[in-house]
C-alpha atoms as a PDB file:
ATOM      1  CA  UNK A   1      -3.617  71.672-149.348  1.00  0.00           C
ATOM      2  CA  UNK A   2      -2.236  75.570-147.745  1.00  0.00           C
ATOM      3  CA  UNK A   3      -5.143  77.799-147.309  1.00  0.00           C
ATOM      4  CA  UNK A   4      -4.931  80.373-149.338  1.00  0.00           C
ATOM      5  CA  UNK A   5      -4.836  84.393-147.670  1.00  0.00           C
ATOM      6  CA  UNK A   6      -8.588  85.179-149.125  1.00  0.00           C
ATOM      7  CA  UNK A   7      -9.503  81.671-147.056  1.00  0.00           C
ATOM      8  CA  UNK A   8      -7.652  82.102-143.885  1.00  0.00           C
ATOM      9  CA  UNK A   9      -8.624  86.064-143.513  1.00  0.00           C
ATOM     10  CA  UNK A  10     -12.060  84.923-144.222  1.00  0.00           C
ATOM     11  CA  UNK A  11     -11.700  82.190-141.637  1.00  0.00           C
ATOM     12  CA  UNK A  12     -10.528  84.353-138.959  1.00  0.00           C
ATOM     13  CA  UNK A  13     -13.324  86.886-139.388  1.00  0.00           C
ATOM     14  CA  UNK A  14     -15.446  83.841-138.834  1.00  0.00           C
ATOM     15  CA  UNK A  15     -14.264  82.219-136.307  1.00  0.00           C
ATOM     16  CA  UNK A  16     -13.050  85.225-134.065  1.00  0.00           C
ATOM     17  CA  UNK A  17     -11.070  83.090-131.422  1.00  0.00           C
ATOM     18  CA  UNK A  18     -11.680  79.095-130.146  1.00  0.00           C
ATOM     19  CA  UNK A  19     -10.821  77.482-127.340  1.00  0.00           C
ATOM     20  CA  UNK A  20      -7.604  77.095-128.702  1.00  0.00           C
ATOM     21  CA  UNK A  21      -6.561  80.052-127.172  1.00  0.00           C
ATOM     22  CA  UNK A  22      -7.934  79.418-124.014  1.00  0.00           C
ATOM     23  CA  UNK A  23      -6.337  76.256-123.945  1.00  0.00           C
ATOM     24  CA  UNK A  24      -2.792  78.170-124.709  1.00  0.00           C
ATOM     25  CA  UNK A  25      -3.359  80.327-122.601  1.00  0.00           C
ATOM     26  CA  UNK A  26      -4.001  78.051-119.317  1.00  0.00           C
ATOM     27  CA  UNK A  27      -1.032  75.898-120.523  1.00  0.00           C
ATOM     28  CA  UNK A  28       1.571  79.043-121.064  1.00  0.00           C
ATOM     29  CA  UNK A  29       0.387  81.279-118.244  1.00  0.00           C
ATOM     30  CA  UNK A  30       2.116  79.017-115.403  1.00  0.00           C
ATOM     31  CA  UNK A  31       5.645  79.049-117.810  1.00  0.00           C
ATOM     32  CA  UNK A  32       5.767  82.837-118.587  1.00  0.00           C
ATOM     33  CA  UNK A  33       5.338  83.277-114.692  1.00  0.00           C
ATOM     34  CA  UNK A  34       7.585  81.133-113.436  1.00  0.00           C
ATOM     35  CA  UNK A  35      10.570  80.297-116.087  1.00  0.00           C
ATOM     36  CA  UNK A  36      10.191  83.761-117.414  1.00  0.00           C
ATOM     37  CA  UNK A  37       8.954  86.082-114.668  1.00  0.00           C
ATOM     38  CA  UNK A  38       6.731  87.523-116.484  1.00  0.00           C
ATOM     39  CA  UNK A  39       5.823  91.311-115.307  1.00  0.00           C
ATOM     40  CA  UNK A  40       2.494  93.196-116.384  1.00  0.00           C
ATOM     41  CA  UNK A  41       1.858  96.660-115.546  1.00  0.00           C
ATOM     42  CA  UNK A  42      -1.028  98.821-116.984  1.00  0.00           C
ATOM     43  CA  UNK A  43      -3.288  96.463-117.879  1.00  0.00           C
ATOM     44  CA  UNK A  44      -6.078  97.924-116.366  1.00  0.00           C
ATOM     45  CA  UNK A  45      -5.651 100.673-119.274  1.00  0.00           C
ATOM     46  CA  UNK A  46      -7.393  97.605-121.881  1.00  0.00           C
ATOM     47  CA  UNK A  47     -10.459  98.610-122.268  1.00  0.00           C
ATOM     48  CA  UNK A  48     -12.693  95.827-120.692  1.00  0.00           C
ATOM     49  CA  UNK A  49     -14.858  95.694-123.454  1.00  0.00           C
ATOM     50  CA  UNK A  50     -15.622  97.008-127.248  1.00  0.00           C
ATOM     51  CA  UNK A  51     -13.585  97.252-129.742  1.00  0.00           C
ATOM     52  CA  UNK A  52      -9.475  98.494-129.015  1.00  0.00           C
ATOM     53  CA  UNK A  53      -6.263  98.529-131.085  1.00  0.00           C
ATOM     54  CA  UNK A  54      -2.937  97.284-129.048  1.00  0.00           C
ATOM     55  CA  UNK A  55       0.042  99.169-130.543  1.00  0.00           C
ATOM     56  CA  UNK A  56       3.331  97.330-129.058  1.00  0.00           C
ATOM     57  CA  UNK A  57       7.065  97.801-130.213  1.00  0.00           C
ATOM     58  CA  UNK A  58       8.068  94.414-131.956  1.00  0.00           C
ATOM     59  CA  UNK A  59      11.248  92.407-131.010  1.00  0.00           C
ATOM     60  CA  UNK A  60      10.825  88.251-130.907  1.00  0.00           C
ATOM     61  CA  UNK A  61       8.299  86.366-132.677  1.00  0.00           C
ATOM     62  CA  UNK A  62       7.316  85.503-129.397  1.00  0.00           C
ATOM     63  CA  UNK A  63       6.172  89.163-128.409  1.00  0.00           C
ATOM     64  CA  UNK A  64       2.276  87.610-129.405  1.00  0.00           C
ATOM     65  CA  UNK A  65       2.127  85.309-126.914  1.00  0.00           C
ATOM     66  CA  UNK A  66       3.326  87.074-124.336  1.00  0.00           C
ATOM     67  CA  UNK A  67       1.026  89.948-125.300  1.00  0.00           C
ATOM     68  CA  UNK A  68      -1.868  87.932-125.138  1.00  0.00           C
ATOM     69  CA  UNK A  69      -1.181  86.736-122.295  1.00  0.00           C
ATOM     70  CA  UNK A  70      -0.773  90.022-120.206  1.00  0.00           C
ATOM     71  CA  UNK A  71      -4.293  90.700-120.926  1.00  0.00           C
ATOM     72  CA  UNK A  72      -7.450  89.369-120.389  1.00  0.00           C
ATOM     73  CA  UNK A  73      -9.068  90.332-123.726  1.00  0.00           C
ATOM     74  CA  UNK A  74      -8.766  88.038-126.835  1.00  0.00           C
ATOM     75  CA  UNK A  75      -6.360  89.753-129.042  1.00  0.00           C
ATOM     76  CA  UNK A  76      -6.093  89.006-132.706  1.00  0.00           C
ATOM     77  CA  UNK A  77      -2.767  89.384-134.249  1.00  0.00           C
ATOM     78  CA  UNK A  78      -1.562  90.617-138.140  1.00  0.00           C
ATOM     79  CA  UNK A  79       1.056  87.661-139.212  1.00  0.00           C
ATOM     80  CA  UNK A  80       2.788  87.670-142.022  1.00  0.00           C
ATOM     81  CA  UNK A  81       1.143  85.084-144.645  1.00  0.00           C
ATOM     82  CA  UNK A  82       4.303  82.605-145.057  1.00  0.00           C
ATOM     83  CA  UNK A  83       3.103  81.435-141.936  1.00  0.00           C
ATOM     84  CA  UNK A  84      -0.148  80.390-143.080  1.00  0.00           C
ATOM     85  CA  UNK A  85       1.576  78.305-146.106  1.00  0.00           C
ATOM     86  CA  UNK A  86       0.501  74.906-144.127  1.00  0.00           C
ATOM     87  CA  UNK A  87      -3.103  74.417-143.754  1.00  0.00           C
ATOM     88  CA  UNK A  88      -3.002  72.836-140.064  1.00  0.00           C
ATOM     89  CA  UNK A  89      -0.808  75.741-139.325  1.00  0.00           C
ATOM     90  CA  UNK A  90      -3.105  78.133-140.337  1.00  0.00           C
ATOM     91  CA  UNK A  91      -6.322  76.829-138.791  1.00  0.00           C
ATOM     92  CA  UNK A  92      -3.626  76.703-135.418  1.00  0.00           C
ATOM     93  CA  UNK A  93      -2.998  80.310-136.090  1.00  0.00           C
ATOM     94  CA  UNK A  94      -6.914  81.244-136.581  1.00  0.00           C
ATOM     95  CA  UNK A  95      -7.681  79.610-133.021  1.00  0.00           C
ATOM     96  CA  UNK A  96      -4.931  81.705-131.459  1.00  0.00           C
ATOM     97  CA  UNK A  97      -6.394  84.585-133.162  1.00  0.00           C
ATOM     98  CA  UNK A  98      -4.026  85.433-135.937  1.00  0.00           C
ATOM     99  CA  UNK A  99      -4.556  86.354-139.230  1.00  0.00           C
ATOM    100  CA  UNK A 100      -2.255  86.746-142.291  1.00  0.00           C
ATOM    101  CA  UNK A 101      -1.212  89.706-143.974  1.00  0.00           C
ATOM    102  CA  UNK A 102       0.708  90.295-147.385  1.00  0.00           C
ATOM    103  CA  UNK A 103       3.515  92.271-145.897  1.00  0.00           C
ATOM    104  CA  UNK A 104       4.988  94.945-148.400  1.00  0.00           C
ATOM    105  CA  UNK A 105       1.864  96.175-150.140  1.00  0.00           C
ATOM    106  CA  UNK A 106      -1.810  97.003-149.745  1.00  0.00           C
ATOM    107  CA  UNK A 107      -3.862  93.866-148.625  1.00  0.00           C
ATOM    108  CA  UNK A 108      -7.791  94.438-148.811  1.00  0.00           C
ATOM    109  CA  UNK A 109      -8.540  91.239-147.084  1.00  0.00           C
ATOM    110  CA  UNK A 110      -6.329  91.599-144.210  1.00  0.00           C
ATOM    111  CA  UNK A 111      -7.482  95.162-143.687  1.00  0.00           C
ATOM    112  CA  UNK A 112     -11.479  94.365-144.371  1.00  0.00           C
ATOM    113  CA  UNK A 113     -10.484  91.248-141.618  1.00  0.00           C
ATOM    114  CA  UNK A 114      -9.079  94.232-139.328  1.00  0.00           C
ATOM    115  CA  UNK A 115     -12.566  96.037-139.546  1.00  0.00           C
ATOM    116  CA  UNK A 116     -14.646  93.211-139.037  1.00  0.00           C
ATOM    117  CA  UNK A 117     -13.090  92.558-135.692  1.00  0.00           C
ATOM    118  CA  UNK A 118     -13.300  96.097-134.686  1.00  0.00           C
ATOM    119  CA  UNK A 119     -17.023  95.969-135.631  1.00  0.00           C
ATOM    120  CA  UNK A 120     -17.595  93.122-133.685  1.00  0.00           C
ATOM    121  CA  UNK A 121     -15.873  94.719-130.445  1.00  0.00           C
ATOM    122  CA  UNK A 122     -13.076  92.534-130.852  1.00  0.00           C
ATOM    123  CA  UNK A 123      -9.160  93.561-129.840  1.00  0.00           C
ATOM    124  CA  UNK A 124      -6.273  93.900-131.906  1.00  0.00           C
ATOM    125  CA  UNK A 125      -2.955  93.750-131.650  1.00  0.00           C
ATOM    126  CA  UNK A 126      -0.964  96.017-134.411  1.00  0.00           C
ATOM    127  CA  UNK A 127       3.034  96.482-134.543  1.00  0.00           C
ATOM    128  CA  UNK A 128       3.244 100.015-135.555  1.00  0.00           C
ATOM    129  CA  UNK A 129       6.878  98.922-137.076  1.00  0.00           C
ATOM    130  CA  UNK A 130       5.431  96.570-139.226  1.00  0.00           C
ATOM    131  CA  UNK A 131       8.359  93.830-138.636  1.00  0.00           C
ATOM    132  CA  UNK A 132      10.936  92.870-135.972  1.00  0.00           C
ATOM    133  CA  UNK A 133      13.634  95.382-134.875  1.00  0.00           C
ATOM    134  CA  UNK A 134      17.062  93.257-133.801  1.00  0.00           C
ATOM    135  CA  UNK A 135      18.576  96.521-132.280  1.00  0.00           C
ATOM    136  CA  UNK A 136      18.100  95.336-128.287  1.00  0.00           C
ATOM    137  CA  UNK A 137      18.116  99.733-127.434  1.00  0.00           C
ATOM    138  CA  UNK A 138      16.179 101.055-130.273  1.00  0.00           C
ATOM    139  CA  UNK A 139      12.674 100.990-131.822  1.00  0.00           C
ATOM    140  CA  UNK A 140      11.810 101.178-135.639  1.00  0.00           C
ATOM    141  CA  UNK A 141       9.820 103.988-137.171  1.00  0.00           C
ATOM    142  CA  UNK A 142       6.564 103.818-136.878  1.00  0.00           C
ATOM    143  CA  UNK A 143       4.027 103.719-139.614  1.00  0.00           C
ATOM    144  CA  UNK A 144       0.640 104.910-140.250  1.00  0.00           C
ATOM    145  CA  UNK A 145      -1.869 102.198-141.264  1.00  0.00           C
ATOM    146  CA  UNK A 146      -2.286 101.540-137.047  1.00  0.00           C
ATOM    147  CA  UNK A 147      -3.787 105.557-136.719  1.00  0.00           C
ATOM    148  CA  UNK A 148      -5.919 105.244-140.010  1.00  0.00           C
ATOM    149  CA  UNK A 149      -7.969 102.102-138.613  1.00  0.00           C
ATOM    150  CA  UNK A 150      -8.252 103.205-135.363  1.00  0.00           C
ATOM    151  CA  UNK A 151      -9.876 106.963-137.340  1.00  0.00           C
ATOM    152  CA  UNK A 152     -12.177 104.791-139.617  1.00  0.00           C
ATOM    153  CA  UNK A 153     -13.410 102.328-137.085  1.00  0.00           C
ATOM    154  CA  UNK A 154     -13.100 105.323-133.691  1.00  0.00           C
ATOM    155  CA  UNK A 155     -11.187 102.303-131.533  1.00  0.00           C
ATOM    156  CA  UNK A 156      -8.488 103.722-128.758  1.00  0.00           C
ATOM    157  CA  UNK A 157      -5.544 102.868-129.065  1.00  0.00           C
ATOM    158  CA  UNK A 158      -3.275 101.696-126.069  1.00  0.00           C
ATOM    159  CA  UNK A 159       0.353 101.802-126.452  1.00  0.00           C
ATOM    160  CA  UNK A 160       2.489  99.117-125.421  1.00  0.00           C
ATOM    161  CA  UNK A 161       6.181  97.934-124.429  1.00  0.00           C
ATOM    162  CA  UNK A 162       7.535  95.072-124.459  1.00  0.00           C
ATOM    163  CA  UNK A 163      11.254  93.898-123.111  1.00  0.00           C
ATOM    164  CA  UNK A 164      13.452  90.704-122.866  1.00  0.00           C
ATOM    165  CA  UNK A 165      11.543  88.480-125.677  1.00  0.00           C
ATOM    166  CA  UNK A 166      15.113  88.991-127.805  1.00  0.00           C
ATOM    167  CA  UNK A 167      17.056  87.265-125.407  1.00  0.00           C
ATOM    168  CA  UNK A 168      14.732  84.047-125.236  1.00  0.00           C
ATOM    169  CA  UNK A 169      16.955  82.138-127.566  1.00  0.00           C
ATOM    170  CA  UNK A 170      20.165  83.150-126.083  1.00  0.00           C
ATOM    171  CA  UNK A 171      21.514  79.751-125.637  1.00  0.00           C
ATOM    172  CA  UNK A 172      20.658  78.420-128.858  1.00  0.00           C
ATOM    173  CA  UNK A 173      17.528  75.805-128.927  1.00  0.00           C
ATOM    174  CA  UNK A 174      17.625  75.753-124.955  1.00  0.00           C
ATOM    175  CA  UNK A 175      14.980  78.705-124.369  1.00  0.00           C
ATOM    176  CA  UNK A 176      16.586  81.401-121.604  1.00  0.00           C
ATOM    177  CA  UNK A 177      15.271  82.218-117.982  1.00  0.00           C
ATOM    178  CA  UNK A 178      15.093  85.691-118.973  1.00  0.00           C
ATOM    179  CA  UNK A 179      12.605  88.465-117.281  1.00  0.00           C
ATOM    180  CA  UNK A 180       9.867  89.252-119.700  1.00  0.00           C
ATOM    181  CA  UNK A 181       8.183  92.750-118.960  1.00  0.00           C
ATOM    182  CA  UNK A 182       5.214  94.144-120.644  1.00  0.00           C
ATOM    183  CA  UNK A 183       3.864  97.705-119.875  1.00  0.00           C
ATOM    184  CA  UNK A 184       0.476  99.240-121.019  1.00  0.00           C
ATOM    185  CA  UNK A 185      -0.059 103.137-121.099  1.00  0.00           C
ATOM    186  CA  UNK A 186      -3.678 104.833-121.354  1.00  0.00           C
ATOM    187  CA  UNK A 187      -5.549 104.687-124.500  1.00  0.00           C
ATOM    188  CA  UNK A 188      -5.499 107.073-126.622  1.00  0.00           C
ATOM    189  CA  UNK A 189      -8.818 107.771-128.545  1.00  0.00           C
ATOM    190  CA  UNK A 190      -8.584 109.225-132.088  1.00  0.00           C
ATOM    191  CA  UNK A 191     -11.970 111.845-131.737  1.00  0.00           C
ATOM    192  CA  UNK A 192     -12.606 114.028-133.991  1.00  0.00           C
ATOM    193  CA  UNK A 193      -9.675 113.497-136.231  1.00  0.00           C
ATOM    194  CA  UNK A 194     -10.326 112.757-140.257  1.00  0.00           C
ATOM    195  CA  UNK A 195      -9.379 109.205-141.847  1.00  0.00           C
ATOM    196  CA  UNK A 196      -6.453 111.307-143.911  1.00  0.00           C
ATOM    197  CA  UNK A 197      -2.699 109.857-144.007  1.00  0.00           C
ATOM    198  CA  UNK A 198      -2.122 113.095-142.298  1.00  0.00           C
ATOM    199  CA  UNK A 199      -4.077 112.782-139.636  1.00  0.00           C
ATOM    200  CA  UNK A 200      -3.391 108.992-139.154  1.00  0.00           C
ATOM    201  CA  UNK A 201       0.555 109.994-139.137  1.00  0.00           C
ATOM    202  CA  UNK A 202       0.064 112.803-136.751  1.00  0.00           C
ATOM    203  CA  UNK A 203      -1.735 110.053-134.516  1.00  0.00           C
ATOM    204  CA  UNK A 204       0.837 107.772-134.268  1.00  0.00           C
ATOM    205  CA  UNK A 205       4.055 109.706-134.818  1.00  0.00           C
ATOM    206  CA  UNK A 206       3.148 112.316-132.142  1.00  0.00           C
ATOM    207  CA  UNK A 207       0.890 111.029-129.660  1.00  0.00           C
ATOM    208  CA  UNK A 208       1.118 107.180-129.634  1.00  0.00           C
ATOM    209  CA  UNK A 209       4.716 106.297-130.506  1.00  0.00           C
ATOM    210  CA  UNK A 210       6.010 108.619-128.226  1.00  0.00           C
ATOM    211  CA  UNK A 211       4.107 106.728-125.241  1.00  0.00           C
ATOM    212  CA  UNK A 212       5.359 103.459-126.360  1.00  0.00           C
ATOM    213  CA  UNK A 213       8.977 104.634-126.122  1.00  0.00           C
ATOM    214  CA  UNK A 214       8.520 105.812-122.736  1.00  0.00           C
ATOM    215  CA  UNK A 215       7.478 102.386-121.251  1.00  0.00           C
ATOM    216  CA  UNK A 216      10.080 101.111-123.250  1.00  0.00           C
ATOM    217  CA  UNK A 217      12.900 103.072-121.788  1.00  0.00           C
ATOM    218  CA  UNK A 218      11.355 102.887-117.959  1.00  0.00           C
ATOM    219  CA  UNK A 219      11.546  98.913-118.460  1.00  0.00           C
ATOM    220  CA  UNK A 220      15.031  98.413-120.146  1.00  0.00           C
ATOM    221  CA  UNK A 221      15.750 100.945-117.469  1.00  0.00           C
ATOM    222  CA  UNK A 222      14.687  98.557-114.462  1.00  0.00           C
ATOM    223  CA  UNK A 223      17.625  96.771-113.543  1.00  0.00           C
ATOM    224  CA  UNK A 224      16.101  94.962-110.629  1.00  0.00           C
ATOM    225  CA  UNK A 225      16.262  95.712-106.812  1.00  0.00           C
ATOM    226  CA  UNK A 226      19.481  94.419-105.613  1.00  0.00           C
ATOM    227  CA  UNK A 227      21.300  95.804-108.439  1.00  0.00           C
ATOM    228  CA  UNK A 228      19.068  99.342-108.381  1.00  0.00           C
ATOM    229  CA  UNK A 229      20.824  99.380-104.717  1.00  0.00           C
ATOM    230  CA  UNK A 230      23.985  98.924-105.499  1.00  0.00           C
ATOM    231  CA  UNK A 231      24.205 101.266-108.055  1.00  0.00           C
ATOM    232  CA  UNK A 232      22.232 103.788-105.861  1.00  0.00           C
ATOM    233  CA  UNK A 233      25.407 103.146-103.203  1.00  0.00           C
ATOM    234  CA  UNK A 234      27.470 102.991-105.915  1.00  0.00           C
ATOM    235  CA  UNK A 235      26.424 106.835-106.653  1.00  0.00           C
ATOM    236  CA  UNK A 236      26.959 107.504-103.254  1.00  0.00           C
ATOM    237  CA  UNK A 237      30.138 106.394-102.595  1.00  0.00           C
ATOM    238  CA  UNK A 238      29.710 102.978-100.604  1.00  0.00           C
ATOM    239  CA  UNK A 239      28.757 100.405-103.840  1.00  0.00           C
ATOM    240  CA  UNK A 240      32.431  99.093-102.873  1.00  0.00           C
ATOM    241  CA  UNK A 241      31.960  99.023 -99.311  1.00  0.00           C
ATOM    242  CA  UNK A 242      28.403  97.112 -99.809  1.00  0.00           C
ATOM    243  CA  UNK A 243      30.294  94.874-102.367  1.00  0.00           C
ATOM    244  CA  UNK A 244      32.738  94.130 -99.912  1.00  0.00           C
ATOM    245  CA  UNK A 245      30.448  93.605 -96.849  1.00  0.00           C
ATOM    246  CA  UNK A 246      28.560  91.156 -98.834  1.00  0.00           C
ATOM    247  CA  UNK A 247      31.395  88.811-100.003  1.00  0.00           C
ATOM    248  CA  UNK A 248      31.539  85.528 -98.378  1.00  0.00           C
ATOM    249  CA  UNK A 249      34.032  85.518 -95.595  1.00  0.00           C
ATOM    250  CA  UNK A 250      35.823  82.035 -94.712  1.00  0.00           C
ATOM    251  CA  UNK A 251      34.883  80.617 -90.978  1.00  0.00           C
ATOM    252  CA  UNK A 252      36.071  81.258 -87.847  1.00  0.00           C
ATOM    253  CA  UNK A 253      37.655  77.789 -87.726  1.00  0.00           C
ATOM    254  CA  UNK A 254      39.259  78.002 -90.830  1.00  0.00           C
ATOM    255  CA  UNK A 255      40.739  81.563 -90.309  1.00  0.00           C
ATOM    256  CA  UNK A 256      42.054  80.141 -86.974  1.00  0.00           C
ATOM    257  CA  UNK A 257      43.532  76.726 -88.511  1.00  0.00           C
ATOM    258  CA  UNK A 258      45.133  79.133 -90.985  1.00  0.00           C
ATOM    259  CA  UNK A 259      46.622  81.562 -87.751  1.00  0.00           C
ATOM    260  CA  UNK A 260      47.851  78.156 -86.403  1.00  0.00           C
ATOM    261  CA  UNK A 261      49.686  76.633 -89.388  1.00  0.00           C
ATOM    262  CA  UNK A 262      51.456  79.913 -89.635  1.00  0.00           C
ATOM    263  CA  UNK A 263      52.931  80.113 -86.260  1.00  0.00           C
ATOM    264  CA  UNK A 264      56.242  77.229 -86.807  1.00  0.00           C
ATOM    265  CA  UNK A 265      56.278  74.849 -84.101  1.00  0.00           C
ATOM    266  CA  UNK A 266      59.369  74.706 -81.686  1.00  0.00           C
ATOM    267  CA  UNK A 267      61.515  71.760 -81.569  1.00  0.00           C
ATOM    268  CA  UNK A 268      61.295  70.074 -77.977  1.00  0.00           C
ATOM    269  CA  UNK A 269      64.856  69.546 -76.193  1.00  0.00           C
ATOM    270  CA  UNK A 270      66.053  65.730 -75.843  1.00  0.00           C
ATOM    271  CA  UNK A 271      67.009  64.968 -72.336  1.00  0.00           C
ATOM    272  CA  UNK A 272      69.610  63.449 -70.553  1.00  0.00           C
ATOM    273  CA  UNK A 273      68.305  59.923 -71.576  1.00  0.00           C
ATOM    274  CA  UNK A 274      66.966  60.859 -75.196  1.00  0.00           C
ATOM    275  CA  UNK A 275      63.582  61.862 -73.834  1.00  0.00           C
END
């Protein structure tokens, strides 16, 4: 039997996280490292302790995981409540610190589960967007509820990028090499600021958001060393001689059994006897 949302928001606010996340996060640290080179920078700016809000632009179902595991904290995670339907899969969910959330209207348990973890000094992790954006370039609007629960319960907020998750999946079930990068910025604390939609717009819309899509640019706009150097020759006017410098030239031998075959051999003279 599924759980239903009153049970598994109720269970989350219980249970806070389990070793179930510890356990995913020993076994998925090594993979994001290696087969997807994963690359965390700001994540000093998390507070070490109390209670925090993690605002990050949303592109993969997979952005979670590799949220969670750019930073030490435990991070607990708004899903969407379909994916609570099975009741293993929910309890799963609750260990990795998710809870569900009835997307498209006002959800008093998923918001009272929101402030519980707050009051308990407990991190979350909020897409400001509210669902995935496909557009690889782009990020979504951003909406408000993020700025009124960090005014009601006084948590900072830290924004947060996140690149390369759309491309996991690139190959079809096979997942993709791809370089995952997730950036932090400094947190952003909502003093002295009422719990009005106003105020909770004004947060978001002109002081977090903007913070979010500046990591987000400075990552999609890291192309990588070697190809940061070419284009920087490129710009100067010797990409194509660094191109061409850097092509593989055939051996010596082979250039020189090439010279040879060229050069057509001369018929030797037949002697007096046929020699």
């Amino acid at each position: 039997m599924a759980l239903t949302n009153e049970e598994a928001n109720a269970l989350s606010r219980k249970r806070g996280t389990s070793w179930v996340y510890e356990l995913a996060r020993i076994v998925l640290t090594p993979i994001a490292a290696v087969w997807y080179r994963l690359r965390v920078t700001g994540a000093g700016f998390v507070p070490a302790e109390g209670p925090a809000i993690i605002a990050p632009n949303h592109k993969s179902f997979y952005d979670s995981f590799f949220i969670g595991l750019a930073t030490k904290r435990h991070l607990h995670f708004m899903a969407k409540t379909e994916l609570f339907e099975g009741k293993k899969t929910a309890r799963l969910l609750s260990g990795l610190g998710a809870f569900p959330v009835r997307r498209g209207t006002a959800d008093p348990d998923a918001l009272m589960t929101a402030q519980v973890h707050l009051e308990k000094g407990r991190v979350l992790a909020m897409f400001p967007e509210g669902t995935r954006h496909r557009d690889p370039a782009t990020l979504r609007e951003p909406r408000r509820g993020v700025g009124r629960l960090a005014i009601e319960a006084q948590a900072p907020i830290v924004p947060c990028a996140i690149t390369g998750t759309d491309k996991l999946f690139a190959w079809g079930w096979f997942p993709k090499p791809v370089k995952v990068q997730v950036s932090f910025a400094p947190a952003i604390t909502p003093a002295e600021l009422e719990a009005t939609p106003e105020a909770a717009q004004e947060l978001i819309e002109n002081q977090v958001w903007p913070e979010v899509e500046r990591e987000f640019k400075r990552l999609r706009a890291n192309p990588g060393l070697i190809a940061a150097v070419v284009a920087a020759l490129s710009a100067a006017g010797g990409g194509v001689a660094y191109q061409q410098s850097h092509k593989k030239q055939p051996k010596r031998k082979q250039l020189a059994t090439k010279a040879k075959r060229a050069v057509p051999r001369r018929k030797k003279k037949k002697g007096p006897f046929g020699r």
